[in-house]
Protein backbone atom coordinates (compact mmCIF):
# COMPACT_ATOMS: atom_id res chain seq x y z
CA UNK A 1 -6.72 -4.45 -12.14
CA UNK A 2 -4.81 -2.88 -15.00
CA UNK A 3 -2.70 -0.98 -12.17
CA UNK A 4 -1.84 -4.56 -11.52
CA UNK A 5 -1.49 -6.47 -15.10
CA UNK A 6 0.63 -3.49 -16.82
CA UNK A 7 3.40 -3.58 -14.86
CA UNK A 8 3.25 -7.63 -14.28
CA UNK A 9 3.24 -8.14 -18.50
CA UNK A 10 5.89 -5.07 -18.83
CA UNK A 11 8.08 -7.50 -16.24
CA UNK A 12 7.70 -10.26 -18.45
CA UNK A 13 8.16 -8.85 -21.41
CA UNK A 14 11.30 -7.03 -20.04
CA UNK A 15 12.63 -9.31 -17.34
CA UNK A 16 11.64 -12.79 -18.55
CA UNK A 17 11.92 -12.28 -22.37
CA UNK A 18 8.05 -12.82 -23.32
CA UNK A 19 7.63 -12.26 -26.68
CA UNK A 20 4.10 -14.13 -27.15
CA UNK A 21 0.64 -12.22 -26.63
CA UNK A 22 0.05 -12.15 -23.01
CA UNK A 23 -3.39 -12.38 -21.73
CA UNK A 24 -5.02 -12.63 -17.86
CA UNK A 25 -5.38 -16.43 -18.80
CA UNK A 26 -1.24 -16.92 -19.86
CA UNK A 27 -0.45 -20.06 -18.33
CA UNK A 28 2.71 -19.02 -16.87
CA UNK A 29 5.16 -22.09 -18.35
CA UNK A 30 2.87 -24.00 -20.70
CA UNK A 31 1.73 -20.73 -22.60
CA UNK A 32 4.60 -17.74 -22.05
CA UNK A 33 7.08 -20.50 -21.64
CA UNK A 34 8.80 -19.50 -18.53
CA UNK A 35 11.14 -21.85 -17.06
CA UNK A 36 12.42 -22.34 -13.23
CA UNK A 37 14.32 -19.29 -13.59
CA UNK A 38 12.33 -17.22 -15.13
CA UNK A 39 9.57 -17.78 -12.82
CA UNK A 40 11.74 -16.97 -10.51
CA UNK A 41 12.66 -13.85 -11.78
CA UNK A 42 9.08 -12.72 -12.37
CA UNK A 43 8.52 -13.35 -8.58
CA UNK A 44 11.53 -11.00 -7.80
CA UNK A 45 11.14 -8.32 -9.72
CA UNK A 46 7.25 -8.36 -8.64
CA UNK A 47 8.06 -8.43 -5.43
CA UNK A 48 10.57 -5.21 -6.09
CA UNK A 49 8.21 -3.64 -8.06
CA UNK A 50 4.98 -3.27 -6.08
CA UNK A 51 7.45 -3.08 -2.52
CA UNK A 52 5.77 -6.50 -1.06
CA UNK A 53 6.53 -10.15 -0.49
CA UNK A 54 4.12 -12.39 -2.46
CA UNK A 55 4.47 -15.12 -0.08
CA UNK A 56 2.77 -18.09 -2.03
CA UNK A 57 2.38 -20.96 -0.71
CA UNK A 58 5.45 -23.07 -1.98
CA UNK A 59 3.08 -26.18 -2.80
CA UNK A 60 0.65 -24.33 -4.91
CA UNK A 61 2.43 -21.36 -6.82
CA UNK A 62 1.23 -19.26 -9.13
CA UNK A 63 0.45 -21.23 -12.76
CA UNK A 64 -1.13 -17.86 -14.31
CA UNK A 65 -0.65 -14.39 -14.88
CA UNK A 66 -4.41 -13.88 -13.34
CA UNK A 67 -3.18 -15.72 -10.06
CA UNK A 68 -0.10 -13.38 -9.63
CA UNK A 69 -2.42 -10.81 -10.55
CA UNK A 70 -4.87 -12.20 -7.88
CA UNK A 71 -1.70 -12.50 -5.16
CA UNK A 72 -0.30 -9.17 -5.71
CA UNK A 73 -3.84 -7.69 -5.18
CA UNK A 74 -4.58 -9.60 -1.78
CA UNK A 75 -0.93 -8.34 -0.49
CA UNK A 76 -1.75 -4.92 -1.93
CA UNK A 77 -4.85 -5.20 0.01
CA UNK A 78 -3.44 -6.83 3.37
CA UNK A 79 -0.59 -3.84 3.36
CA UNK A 80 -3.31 -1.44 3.48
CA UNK A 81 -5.87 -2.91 6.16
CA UNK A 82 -2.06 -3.05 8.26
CA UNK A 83 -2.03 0.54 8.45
């Protein structure tokens, strides 16, 4: 999972301006603070990142860094059983 989290908190931290502790459990806007855009930007540069759409269903996004962590791993997972 850590092949997964590091580069997810190195995004926010670099992308999004996260300066607070970030943890599986960050709450994505209540606890890290992220706004409209900067959730969207941690979805894009994700998405760069790892090569893969995240796809989330629009009426229940991500509120977590465990869920993107969670999302990034099924489409990690769904690109390999493709091939």
């Amino acid at each position: 999972m850590s092949e997964i989290f590091e580069p997810i908190e190195q995004i926010l931290r670099e992308h999004c301006g996260v300066r607070d502790a970030i943890q599986l459990d960050s709450r994505l806007q209540e606890d890290l603070g992220l706004d409209s855009m900067g959730l969207l930007t941690l979805a894009l540069e994700t998405e760069n990142h790892f090569e893969l759409c995240l796809d989330e269903p629009p009426d229940q996004p991500p509120q977590s860094v465990r869920e993107i962590v969670d999302l990034v791993a099924l489409r990690l997972k769904e690109r390999r059983e493709e091939r």
